[in-house]
Structure formats: structure tokens, C-alpha cells
N, C-alpha and C. Protein backbone atom coordinates (compact mmCIF):
# COMPACT_ATOMS: atom_id res chain seq x y z
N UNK A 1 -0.88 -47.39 106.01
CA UNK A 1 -1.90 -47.47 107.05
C UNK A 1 -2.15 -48.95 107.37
N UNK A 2 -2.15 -49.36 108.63
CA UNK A 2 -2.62 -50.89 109.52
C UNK A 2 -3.92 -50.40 109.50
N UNK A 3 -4.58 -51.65 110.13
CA UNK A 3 -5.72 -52.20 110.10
C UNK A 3 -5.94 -51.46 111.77
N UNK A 4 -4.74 -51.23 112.40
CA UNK A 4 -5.02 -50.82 113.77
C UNK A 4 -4.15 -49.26 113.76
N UNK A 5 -4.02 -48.90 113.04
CA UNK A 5 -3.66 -47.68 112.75
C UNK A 5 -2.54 -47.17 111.91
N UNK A 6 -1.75 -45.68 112.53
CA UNK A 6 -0.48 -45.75 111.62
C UNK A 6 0.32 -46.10 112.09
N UNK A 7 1.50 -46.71 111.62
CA UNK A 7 2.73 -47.01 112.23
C UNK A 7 4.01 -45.74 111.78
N UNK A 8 4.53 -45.51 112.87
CA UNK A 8 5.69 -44.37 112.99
C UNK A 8 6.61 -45.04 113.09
N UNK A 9 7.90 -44.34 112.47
CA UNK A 9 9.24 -44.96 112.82
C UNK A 9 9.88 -43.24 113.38
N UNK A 10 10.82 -43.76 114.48
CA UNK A 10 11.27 -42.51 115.39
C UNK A 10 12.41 -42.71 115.24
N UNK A 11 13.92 -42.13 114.87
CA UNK A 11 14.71 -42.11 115.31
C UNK A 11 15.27 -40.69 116.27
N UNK A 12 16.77 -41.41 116.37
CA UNK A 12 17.32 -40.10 117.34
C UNK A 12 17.08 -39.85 118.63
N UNK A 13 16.69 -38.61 119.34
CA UNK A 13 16.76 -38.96 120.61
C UNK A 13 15.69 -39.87 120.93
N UNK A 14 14.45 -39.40 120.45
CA UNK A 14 12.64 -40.14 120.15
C UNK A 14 13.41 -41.75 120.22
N UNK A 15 13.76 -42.08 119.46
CA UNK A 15 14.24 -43.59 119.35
C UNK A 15 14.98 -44.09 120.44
N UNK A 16 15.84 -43.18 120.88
CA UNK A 16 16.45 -43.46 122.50
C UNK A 16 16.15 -43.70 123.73
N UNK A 17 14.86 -42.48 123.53
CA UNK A 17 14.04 -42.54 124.52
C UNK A 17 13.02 -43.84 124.63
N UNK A 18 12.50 -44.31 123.52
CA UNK A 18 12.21 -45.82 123.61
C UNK A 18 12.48 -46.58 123.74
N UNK A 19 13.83 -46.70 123.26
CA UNK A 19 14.44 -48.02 123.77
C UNK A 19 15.08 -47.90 125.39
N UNK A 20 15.21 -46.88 125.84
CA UNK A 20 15.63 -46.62 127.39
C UNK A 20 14.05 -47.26 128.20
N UNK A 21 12.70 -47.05 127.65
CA UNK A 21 11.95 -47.67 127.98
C UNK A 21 11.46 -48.98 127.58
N UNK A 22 11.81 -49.57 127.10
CA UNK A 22 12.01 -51.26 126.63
C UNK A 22 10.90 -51.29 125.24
N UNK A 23 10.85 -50.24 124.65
CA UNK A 23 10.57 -50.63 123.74
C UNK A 23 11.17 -50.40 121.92
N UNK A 24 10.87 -50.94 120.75
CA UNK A 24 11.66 -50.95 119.87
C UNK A 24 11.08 -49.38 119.13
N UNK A 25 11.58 -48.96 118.42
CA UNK A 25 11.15 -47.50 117.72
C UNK A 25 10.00 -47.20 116.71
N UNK A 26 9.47 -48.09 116.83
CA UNK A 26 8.41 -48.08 115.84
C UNK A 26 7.35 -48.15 116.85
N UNK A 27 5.71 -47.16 116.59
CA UNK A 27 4.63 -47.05 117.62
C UNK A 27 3.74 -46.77 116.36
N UNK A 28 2.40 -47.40 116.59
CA UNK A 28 1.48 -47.65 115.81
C UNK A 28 0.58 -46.27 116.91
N UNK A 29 -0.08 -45.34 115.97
CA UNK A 29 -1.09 -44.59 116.75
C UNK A 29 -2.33 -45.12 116.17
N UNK A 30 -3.13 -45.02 117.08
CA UNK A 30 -4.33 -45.90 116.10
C UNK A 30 -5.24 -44.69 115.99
N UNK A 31 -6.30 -44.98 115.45
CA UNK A 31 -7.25 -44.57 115.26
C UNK A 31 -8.08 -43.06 116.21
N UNK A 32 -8.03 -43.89 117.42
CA UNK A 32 -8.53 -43.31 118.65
C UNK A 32 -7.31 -42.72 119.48
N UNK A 33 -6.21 -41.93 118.32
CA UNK A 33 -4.96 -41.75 118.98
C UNK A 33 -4.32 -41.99 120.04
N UNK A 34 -4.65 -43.96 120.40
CA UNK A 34 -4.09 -44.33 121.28
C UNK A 34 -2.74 -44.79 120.92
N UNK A 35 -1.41 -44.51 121.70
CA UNK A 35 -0.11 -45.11 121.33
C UNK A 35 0.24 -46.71 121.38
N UNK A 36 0.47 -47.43 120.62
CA UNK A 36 0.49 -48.93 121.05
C UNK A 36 2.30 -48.84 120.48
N UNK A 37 2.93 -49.01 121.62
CA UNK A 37 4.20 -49.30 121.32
C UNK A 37 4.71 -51.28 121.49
N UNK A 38 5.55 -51.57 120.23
CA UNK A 38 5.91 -52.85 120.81
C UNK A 38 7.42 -53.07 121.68
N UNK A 39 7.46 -54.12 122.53
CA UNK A 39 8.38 -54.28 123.67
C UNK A 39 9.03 -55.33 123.02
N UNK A 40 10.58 -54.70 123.28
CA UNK A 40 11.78 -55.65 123.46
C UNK A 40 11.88 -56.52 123.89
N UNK A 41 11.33 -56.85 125.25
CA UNK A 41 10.56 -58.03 125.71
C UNK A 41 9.98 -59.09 125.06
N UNK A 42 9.03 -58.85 124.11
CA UNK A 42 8.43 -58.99 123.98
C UNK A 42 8.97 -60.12 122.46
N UNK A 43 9.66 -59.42 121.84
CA UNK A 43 10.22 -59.84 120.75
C UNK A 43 11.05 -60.68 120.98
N UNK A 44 11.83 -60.54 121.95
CA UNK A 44 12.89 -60.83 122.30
C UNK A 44 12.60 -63.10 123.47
N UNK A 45 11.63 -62.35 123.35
CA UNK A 45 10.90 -64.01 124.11
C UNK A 45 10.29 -64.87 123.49
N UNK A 46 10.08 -64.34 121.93
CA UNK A 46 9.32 -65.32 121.42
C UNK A 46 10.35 -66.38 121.10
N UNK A 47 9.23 -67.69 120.38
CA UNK A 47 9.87 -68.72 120.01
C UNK A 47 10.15 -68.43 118.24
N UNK A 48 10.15 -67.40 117.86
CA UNK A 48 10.35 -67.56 116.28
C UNK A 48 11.42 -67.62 115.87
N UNK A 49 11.46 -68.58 114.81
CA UNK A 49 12.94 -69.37 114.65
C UNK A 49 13.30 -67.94 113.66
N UNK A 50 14.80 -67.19 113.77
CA UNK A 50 14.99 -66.43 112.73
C UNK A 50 15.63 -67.11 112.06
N UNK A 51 15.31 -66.96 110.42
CA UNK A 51 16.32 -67.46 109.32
C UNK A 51 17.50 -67.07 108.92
N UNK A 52 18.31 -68.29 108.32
CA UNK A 52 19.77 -67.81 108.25
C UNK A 52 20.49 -67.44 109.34
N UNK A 53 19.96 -68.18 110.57
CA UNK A 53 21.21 -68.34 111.82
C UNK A 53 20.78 -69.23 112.53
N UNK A 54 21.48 -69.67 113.28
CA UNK A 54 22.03 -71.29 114.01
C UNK A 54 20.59 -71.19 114.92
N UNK A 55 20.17 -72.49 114.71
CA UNK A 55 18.80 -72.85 115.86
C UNK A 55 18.77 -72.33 117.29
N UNK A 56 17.74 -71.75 117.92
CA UNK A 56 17.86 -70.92 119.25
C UNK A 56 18.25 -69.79 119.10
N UNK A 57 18.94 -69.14 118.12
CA UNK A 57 19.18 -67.53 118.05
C UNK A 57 17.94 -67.07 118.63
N UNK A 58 18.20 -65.59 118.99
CA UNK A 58 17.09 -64.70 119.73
C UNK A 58 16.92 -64.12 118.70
N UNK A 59 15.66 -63.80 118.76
CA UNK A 59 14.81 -62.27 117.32
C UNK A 59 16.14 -61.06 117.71
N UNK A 60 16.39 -60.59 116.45
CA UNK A 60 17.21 -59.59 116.51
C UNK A 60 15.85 -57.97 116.70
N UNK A 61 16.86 -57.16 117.82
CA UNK A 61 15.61 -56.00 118.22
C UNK A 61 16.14 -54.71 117.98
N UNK A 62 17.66 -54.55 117.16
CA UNK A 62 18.63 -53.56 116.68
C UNK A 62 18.03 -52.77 115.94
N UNK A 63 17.95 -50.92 116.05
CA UNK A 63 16.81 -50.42 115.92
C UNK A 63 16.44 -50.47 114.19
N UNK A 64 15.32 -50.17 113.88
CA UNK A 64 14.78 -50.49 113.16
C UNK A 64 14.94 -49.28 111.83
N UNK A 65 14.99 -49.13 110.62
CA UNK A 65 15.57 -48.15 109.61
C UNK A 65 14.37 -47.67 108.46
N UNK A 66 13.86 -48.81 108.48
CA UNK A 66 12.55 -48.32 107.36
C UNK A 66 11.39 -49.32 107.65
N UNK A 67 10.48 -49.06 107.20
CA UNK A 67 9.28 -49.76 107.59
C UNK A 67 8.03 -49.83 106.46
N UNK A 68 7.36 -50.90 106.32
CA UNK A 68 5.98 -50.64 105.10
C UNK A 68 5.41 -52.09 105.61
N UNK A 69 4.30 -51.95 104.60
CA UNK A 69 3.05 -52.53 105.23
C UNK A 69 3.34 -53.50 103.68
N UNK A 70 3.33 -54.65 103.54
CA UNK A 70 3.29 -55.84 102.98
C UNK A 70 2.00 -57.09 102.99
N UNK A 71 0.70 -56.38 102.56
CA UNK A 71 -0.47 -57.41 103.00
C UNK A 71 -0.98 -57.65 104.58
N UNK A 72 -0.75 -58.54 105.24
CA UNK A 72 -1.05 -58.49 106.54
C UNK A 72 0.06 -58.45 107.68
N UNK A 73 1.14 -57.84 107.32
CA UNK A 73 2.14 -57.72 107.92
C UNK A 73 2.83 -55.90 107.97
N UNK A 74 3.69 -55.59 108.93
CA UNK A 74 3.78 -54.54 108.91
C UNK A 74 5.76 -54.99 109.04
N UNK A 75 6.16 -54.85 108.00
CA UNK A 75 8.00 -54.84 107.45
C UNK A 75 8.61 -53.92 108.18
N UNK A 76 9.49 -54.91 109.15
CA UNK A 76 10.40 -53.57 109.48
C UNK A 76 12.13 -54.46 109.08
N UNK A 77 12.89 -53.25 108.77
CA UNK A 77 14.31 -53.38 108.25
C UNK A 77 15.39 -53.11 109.59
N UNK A 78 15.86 -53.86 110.08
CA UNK A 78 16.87 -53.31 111.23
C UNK A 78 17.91 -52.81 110.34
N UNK A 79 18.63 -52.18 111.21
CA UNK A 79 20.06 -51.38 111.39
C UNK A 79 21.07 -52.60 110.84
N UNK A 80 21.07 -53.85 111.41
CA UNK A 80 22.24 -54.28 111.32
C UNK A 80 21.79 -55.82 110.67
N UNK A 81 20.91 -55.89 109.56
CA UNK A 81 20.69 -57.05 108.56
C UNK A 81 19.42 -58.02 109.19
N UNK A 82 18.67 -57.25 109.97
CA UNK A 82 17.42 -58.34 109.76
C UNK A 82 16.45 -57.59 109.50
N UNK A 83 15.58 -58.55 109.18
CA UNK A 83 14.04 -57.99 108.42
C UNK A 83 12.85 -59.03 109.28
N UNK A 84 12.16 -57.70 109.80
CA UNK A 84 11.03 -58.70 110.72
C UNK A 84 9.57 -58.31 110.15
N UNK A 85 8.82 -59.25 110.50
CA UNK A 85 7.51 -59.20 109.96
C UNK A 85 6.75 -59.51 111.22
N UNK A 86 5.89 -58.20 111.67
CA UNK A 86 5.29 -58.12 112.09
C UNK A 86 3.73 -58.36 112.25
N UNK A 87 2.52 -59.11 112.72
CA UNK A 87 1.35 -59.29 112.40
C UNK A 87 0.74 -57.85 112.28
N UNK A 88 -0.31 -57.99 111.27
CA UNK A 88 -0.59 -56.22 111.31
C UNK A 88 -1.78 -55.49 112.27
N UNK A 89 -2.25 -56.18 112.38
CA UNK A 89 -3.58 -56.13 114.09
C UNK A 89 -2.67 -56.26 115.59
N UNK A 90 -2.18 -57.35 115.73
CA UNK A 90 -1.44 -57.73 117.32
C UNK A 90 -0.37 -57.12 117.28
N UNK A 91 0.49 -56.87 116.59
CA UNK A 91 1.95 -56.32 116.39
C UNK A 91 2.92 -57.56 117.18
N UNK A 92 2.09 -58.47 116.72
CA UNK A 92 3.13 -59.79 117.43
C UNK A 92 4.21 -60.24 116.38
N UNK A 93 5.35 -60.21 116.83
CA UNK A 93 6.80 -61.02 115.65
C UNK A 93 6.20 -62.13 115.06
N UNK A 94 6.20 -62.24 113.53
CA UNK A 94 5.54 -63.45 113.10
C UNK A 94 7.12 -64.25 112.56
N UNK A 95 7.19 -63.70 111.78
CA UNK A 95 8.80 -64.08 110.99
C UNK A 95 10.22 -63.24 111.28
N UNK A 96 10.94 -63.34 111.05
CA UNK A 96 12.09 -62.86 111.28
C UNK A 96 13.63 -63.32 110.56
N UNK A 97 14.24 -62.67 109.69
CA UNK A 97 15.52 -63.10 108.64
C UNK A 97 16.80 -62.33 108.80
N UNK A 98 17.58 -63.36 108.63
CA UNK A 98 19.01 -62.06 108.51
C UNK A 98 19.38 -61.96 106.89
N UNK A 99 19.51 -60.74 106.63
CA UNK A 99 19.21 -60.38 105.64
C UNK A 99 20.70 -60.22 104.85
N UNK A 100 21.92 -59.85 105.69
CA UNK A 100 23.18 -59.58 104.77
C UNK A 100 23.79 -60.90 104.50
């Protein structure tokens, strides 16, 4: 459980269907069962340097496999070796690693 609700991980078609709408597969329902989904966009524009690849890489947004809550962060594991850390209120990209 977040501080702003639960966070879901969707795969399959559910996961398809999100990312056909620009966003990544994971949706926090909060409280007041409002849906807060985060955007590909969104991730994808920040300035966070990911670790373990060449300066200027983009946040990797390859869908996402498991997920948990780590203190004030909400962990998500991609598909294809990164691990992002999410803020656990804004759902803004804080950190981001390649992991293999």
C-alpha cells in the first residue's frame, strides 16, 4: 500500500491496452478509487541520469514485471534489466538502473 493508494501491475492484453494509450502498466487506485496512471511521456522526458549506461540515455519504459513498495518509493522491475524507483505520493521517476 502507497501513501496515495494501491499500486496494480497489469499485464497482457490490460498492459497493451496501456501502453497503446501512452501509459506504462502499473496504475495506482487510490483511495477515492480514483485511477492515477503514469505516462511514458512522462518518464521518458525526464532528466534522470540512469545508472550503468552512457550519459544522456533515456529512462528505460519496457513493461514492467514486478513491483513493491521500498520506504518512500514504489520499485518497479522492467522486462528487459532496469529497475526504477518511483516517488511514492507524485509517481514521479526518481532513480533509475540497468540492472543485468
Amino acid at each position: 500500500m502507497l501513501p496515495s493508494g494501491q499500486a496494480r501491475l497489469f499485464v497482457g492484453d490490460a498492459a497493451t491496452k496501456l501502453r497503446e494509450n501512452g501509459f506504462i502498466n502499473v496504475v495506482i487506485v487510490r483511495h477515492d478509487e480514483q485511477l492515477i496512471g503514469v505516462s511514458v511521456t512522462d518518464i521518458e522526458s525526464t532528466d534522470v541520469p540512469v545508472r550503468y549506461l552512457r550519459p544522456g540515455a533515456k529512462p528505460n519504459t519496457s513493461p514492467i514485471v514486478g513491483i513493491w513498495v521500498e520506504g518512500e518509493y514504489l520499485c518497479a522491475q522492467h522486462w528487459d534489466g532496469f529497475l526504477s524507483r518511483l516517488d511514492a505520493i507524485t509517481l514521479e521517476l526518481v532513480t533509475q538502473e540497468f540492472t543485468k
